[in-house]
PDB file of N, CA and C in Angstrom:
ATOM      1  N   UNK A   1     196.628  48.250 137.732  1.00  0.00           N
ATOM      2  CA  UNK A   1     196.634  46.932 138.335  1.00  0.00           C
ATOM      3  C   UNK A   1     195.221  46.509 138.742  1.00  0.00           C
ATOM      4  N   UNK A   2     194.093  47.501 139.553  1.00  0.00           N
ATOM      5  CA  UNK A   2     192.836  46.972 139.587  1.00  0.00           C
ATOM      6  C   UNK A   2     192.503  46.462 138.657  1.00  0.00           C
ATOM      7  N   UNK A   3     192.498  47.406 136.716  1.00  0.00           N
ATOM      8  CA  UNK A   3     191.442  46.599 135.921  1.00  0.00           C
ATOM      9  C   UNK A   3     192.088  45.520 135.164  1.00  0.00           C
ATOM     10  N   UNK A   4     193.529  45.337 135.600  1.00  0.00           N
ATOM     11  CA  UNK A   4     193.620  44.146 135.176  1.00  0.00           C
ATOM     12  C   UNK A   4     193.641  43.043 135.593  1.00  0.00           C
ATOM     13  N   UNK A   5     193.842  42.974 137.541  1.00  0.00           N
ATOM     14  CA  UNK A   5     193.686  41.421 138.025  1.00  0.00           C
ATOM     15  C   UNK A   5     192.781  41.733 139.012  1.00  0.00           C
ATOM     16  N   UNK A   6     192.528  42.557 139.530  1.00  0.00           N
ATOM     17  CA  UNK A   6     191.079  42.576 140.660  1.00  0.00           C
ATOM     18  C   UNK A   6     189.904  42.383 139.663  1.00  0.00           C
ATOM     19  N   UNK A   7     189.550  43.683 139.170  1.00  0.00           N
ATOM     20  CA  UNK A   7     188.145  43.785 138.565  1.00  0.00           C
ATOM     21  C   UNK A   7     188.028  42.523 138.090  1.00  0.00           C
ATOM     22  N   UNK A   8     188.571  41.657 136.820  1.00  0.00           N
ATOM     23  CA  UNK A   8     188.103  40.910 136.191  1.00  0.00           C
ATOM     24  C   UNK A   8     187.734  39.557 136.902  1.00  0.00           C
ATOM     25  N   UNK A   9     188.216  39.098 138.790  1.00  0.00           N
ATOM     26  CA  UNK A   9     187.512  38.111 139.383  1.00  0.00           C
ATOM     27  C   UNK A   9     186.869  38.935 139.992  1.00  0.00           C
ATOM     28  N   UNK A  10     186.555  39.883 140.155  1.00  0.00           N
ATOM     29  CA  UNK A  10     185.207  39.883 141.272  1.00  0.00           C
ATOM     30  C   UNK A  10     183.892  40.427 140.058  1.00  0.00           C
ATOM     31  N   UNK A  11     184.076  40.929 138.838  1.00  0.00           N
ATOM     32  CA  UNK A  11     183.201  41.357 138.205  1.00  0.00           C
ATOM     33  C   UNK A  11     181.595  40.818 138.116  1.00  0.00           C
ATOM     34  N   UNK A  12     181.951  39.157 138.045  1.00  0.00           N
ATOM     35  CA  UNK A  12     180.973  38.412 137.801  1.00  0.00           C
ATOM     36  C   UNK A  12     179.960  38.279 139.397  1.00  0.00           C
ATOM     37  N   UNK A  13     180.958  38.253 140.463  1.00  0.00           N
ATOM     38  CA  UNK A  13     180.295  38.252 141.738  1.00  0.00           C
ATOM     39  C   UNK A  13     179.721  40.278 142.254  1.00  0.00           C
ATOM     40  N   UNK A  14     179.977  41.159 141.416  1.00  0.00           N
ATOM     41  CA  UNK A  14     179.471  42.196 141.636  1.00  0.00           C
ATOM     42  C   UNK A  14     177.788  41.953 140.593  1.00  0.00           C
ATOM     43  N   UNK A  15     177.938  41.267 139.299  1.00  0.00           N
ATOM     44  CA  UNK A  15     176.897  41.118 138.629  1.00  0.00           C
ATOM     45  C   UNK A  15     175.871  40.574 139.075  1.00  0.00           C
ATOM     46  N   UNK A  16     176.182  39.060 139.931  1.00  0.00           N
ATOM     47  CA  UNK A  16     174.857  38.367 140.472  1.00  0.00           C
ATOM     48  C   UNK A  16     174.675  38.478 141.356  1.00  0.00           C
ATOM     49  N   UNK A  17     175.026  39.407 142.150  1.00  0.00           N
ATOM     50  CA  UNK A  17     174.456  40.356 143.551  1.00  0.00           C
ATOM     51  C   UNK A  17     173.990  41.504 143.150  1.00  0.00           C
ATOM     52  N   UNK A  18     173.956  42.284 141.540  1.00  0.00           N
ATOM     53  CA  UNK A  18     173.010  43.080 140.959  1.00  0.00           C
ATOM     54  C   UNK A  18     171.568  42.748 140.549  1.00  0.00           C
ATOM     55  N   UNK A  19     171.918  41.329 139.855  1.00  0.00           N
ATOM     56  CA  UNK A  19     170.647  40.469 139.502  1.00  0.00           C
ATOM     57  C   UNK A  19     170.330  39.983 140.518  1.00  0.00           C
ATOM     58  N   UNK A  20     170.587  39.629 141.894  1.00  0.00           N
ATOM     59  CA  UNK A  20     169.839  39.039 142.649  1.00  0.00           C
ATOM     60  C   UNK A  20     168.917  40.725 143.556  1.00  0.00           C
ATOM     61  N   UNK A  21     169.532  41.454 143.513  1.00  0.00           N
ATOM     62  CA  UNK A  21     169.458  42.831 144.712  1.00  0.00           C
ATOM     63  C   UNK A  21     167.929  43.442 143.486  1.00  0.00           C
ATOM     64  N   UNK A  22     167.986  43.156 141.908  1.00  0.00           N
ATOM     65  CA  UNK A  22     167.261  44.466 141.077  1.00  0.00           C
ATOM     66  C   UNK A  22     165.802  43.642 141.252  1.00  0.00           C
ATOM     67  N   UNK A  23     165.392  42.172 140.900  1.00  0.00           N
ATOM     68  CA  UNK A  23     164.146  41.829 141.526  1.00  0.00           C
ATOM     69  C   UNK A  23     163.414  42.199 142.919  1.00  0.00           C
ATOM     70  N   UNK A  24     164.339  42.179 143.406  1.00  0.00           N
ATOM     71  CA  UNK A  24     163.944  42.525 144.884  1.00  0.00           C
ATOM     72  C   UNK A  24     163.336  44.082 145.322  1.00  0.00           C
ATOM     73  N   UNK A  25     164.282  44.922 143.966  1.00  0.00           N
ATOM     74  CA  UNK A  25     163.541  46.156 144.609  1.00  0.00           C
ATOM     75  C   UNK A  25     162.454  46.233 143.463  1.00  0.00           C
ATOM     76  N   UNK A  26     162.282  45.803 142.452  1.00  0.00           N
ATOM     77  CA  UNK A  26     161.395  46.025 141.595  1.00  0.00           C
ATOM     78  C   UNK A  26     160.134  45.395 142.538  1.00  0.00           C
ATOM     79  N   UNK A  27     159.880  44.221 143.347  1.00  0.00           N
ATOM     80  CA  UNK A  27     159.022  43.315 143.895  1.00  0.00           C
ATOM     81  C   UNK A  27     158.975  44.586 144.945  1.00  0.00           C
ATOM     82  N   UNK A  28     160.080  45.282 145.551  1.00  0.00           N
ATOM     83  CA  UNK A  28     159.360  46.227 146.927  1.00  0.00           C
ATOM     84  C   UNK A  28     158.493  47.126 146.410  1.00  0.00           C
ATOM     85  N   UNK A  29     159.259  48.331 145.208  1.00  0.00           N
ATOM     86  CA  UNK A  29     158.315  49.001 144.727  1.00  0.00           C
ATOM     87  C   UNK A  29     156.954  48.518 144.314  1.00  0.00           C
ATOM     88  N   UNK A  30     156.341  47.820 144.020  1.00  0.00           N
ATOM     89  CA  UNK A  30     155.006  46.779 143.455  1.00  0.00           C
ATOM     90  C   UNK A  30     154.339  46.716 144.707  1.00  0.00           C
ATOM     91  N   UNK A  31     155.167  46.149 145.869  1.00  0.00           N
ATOM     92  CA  UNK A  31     154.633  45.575 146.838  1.00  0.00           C
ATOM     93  C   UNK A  31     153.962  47.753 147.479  1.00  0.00           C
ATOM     94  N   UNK A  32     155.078  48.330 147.806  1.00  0.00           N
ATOM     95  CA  UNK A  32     154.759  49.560 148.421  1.00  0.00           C
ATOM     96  C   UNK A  32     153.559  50.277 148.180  1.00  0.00           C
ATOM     97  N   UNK A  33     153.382  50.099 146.568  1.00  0.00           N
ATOM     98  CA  UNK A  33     152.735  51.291 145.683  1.00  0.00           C
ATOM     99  C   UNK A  33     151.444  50.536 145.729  1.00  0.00           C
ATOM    100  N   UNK A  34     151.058  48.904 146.036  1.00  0.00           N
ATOM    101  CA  UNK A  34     150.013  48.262 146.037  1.00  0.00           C
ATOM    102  C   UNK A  34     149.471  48.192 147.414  1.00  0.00           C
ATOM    103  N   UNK A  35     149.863  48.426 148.141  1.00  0.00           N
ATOM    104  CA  UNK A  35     148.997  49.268 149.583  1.00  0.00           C
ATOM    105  C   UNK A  35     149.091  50.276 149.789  1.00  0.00           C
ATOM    106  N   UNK A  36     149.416  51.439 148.759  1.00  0.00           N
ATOM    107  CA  UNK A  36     149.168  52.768 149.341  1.00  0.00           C
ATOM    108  C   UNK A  36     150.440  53.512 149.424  1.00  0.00           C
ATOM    109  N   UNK A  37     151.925  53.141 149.907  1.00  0.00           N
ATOM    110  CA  UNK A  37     152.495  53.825 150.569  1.00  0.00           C
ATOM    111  C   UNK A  37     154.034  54.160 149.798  1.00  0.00           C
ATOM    112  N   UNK A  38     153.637  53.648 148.550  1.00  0.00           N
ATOM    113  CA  UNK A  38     154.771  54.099 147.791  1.00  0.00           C
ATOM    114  C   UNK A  38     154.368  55.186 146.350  1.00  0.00           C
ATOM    115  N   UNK A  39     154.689  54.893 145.373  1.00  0.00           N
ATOM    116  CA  UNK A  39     154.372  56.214 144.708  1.00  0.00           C
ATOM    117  C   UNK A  39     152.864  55.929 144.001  1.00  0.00           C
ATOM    118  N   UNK A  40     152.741  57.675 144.398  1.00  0.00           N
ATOM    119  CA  UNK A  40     151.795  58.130 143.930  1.00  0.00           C
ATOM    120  C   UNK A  40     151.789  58.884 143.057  1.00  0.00           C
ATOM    121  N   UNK A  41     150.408  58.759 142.014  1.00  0.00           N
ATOM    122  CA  UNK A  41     150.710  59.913 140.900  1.00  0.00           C
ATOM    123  C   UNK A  41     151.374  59.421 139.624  1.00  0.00           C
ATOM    124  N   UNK A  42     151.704  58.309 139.937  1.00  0.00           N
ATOM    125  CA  UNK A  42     152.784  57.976 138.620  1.00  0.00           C
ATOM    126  C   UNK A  42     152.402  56.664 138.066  1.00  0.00           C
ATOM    127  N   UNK A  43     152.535  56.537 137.250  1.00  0.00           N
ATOM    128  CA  UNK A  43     152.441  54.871 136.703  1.00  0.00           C
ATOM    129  C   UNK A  43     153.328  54.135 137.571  1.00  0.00           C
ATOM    130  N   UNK A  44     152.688  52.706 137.582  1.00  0.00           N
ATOM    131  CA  UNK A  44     153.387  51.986 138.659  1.00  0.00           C
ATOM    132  C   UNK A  44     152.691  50.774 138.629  1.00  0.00           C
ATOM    133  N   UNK A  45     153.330  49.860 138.745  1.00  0.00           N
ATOM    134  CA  UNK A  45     153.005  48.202 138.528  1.00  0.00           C
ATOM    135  C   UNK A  45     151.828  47.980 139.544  1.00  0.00           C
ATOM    136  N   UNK A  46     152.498  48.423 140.951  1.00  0.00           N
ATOM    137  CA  UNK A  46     151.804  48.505 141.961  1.00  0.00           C
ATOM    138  C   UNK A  46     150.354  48.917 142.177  1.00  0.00           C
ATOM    139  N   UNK A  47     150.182  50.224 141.971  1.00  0.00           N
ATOM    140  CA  UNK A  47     148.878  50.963 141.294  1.00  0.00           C
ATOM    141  C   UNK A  47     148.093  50.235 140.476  1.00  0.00           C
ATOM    142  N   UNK A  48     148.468  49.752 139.277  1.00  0.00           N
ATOM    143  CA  UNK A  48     147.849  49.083 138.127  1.00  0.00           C
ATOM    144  C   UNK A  48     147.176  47.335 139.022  1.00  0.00           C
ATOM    145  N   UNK A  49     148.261  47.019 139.517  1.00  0.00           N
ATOM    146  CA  UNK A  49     147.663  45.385 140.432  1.00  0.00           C
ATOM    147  C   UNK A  49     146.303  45.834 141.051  1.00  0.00           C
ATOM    148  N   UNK A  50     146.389  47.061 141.698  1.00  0.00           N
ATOM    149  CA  UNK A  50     146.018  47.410 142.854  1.00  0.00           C
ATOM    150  C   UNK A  50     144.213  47.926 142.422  1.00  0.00           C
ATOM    151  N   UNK A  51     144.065  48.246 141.266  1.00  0.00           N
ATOM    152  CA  UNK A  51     143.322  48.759 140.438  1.00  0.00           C
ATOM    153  C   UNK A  51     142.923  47.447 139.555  1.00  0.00           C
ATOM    154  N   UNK A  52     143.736  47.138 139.108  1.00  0.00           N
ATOM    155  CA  UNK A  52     142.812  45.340 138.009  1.00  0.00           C
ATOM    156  C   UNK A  52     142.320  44.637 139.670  1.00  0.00           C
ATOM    157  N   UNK A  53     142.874  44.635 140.663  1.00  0.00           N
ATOM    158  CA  UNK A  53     142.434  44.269 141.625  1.00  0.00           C
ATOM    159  C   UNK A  53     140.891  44.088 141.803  1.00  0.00           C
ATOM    160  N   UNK A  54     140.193  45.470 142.054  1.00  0.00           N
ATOM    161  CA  UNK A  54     139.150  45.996 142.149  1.00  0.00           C
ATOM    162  C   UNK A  54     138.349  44.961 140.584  1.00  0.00           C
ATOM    163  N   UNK A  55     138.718  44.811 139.666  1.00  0.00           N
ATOM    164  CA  UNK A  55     137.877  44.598 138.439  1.00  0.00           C
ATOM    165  C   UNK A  55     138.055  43.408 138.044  1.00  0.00           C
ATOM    166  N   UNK A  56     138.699  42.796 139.345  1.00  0.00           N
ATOM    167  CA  UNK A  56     138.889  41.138 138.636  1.00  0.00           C
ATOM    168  C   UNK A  56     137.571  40.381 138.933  1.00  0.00           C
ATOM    169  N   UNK A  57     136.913  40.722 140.062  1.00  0.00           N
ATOM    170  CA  UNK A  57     135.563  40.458 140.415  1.00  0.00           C
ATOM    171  C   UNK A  57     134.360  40.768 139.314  1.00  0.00           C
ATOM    172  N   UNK A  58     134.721  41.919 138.142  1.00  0.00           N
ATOM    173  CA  UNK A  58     133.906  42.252 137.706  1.00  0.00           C
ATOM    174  C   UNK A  58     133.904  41.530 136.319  1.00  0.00           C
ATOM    175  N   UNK A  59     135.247  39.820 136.428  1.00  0.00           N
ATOM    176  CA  UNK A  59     135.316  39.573 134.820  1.00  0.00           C
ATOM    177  C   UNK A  59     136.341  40.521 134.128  1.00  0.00           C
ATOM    178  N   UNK A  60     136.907  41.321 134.680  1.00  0.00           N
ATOM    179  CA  UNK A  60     138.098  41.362 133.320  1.00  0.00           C
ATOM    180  C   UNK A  60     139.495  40.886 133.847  1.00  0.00           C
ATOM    181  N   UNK A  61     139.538  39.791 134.251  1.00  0.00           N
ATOM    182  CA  UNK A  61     141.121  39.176 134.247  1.00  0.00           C
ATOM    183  C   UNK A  61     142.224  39.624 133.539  1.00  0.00           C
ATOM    184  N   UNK A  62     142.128  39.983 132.338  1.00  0.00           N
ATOM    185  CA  UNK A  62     143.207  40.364 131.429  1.00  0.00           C
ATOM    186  C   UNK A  62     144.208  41.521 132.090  1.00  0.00           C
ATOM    187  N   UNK A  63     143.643  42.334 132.677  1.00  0.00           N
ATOM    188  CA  UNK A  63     144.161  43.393 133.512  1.00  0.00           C
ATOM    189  C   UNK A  63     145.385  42.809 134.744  1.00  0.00           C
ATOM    190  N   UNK A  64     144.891  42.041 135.088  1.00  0.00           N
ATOM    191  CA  UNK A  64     145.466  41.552 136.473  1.00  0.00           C
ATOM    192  C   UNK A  64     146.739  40.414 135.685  1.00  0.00           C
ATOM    193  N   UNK A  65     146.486  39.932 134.760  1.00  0.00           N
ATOM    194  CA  UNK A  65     147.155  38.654 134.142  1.00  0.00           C
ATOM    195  C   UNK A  65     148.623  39.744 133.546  1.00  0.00           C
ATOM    196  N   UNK A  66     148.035  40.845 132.319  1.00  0.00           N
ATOM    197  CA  UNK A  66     148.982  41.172 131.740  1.00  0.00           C
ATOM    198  C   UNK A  66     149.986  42.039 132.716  1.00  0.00           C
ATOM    199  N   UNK A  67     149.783  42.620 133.639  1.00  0.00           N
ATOM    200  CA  UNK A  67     150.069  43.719 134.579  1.00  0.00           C
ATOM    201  C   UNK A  67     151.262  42.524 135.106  1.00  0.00           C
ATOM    202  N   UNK A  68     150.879  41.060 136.203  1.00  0.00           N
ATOM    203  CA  UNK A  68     151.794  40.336 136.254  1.00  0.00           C
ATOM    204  C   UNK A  68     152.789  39.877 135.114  1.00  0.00           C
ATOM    205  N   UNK A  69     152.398  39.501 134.125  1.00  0.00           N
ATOM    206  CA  UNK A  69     152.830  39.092 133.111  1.00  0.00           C
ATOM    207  C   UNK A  69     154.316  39.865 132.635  1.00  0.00           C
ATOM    208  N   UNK A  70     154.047  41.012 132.915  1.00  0.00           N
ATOM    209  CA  UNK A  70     154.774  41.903 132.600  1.00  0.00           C
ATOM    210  C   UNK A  70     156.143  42.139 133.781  1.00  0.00           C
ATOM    211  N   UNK A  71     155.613  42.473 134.880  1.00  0.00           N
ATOM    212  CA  UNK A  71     156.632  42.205 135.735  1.00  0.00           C
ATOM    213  C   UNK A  71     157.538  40.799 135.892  1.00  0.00           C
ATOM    214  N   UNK A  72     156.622  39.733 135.975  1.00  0.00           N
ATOM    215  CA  UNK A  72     157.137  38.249 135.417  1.00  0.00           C
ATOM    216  C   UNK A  72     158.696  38.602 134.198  1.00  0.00           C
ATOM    217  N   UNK A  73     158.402  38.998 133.193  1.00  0.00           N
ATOM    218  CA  UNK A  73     159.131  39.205 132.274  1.00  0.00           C
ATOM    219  C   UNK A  73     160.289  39.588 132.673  1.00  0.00           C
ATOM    220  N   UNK A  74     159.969  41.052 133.111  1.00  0.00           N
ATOM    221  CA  UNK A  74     161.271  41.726 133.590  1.00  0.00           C
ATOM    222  C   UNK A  74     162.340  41.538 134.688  1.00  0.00           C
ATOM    223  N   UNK A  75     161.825  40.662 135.352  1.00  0.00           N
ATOM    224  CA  UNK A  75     162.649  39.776 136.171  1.00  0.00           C
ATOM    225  C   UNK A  75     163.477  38.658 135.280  1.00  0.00           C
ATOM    226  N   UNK A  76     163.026  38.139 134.822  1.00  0.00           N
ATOM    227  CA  UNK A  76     163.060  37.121 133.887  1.00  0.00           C
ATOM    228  C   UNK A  76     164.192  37.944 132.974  1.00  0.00           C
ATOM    229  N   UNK A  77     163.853  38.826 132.295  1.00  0.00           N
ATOM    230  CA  UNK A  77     164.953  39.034 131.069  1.00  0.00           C
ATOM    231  C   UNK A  77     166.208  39.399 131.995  1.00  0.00           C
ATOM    232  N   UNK A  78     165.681  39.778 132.966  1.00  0.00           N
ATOM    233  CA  UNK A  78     167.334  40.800 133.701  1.00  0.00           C
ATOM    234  C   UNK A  78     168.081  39.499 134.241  1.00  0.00           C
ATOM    235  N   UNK A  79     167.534  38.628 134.950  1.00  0.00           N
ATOM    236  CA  UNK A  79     168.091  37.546 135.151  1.00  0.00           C
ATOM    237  C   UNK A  79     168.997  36.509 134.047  1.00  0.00           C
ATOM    238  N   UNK A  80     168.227  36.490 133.086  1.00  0.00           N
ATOM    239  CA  UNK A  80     169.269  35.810 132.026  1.00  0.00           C
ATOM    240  C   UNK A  80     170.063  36.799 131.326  1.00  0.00           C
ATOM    241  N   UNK A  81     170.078  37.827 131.440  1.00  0.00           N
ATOM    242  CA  UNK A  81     171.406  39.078 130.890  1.00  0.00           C
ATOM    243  C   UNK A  81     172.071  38.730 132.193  1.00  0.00           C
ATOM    244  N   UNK A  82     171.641  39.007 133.161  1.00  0.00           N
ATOM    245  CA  UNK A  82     172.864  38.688 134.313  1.00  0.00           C
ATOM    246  C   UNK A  82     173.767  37.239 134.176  1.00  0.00           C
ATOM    247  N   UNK A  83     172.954  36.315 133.793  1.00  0.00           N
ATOM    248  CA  UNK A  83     173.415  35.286 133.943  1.00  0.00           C
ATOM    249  C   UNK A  83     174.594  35.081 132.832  1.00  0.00           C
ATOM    250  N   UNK A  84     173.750  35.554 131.546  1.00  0.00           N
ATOM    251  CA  UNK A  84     174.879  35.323 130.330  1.00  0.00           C
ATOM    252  C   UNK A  84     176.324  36.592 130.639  1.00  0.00           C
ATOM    253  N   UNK A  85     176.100  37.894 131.224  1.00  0.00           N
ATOM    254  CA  UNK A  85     176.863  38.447 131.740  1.00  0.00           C
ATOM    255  C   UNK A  85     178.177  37.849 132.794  1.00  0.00           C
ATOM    256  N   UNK A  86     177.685  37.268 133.242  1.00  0.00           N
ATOM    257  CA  UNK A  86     178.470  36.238 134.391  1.00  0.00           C
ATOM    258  C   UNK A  86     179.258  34.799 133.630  1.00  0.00           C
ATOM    259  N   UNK A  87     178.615  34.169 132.491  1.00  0.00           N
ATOM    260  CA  UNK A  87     179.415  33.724 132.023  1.00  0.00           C
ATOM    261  C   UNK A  87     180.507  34.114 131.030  1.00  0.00           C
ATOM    262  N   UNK A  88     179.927  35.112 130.311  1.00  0.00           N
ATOM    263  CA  UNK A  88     181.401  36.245 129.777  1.00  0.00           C
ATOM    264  C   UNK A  88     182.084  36.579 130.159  1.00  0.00           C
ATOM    265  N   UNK A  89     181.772  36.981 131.532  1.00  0.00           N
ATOM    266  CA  UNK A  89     182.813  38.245 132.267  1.00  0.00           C
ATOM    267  C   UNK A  89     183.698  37.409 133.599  1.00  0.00           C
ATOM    268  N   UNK A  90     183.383  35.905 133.651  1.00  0.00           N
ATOM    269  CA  UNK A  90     183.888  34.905 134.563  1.00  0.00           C
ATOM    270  C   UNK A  90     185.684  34.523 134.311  1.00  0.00           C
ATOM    271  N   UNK A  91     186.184  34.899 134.697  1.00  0.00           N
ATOM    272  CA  UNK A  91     187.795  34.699 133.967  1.00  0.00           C
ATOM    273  C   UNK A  91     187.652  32.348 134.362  1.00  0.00           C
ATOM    274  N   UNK A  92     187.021  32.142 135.505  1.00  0.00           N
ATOM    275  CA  UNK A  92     187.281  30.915 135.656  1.00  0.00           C
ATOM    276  C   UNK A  92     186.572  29.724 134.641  1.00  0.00           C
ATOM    277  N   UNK A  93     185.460  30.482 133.948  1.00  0.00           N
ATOM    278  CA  UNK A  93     185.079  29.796 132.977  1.00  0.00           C
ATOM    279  C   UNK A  93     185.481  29.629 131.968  1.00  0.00           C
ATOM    280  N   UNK A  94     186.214  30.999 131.928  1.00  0.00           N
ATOM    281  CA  UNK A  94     187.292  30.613 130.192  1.00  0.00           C
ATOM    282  C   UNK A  94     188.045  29.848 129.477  1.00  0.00           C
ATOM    283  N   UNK A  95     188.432  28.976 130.890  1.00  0.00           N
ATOM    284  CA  UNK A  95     189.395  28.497 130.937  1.00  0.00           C
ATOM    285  C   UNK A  95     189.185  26.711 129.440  1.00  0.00           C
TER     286      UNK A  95
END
């Protein structure tokens, strides 16, 4: 009885509280790791900002541009999979 009349209305409202909750931690990690206090040692968006940082003064922009660019994206793609997710999986849109 859940997967046939619960799951299928709340599915879409479990999805865009995934897509709204996964920017947010992708933006904390970035934010953490770009003052210091999140990971170290590892590749990390954060690190990389934090580092083109230092060399944007010196003329190489490209560093700082693609590094955003990139996170830009991935917000971006997860958001429209969520979104097209939510209109598939919406029983009220089917209609």
């Amino acid at each position: 009885i859940i997967f046939k009349h619960i799951l299928p209305n709340v599915m879409h409202v479990i999805i865009v509280t995934f897509t709204l909750r996964f920017p947010a931690a992708v933006g904390t990690e970035v934010f953490l790791s770009f003052i210091g206090i999140g990971v170290q040692d590892q590749p990390s968006w954060g690190l990389m900002i934090n580092s083109a940082r230092m060399r944007l003064w010196q003329g190489m922009w490209w560093e700082m541009t693609f590094v955003t660019l990139a996170v830009f994206l991935l917000v971006l793609a997860f958001n429209l999979l969520g979104d097209a997710l939510r209109d598939a999986l919406d029983p009220r849109l089917n209609d």
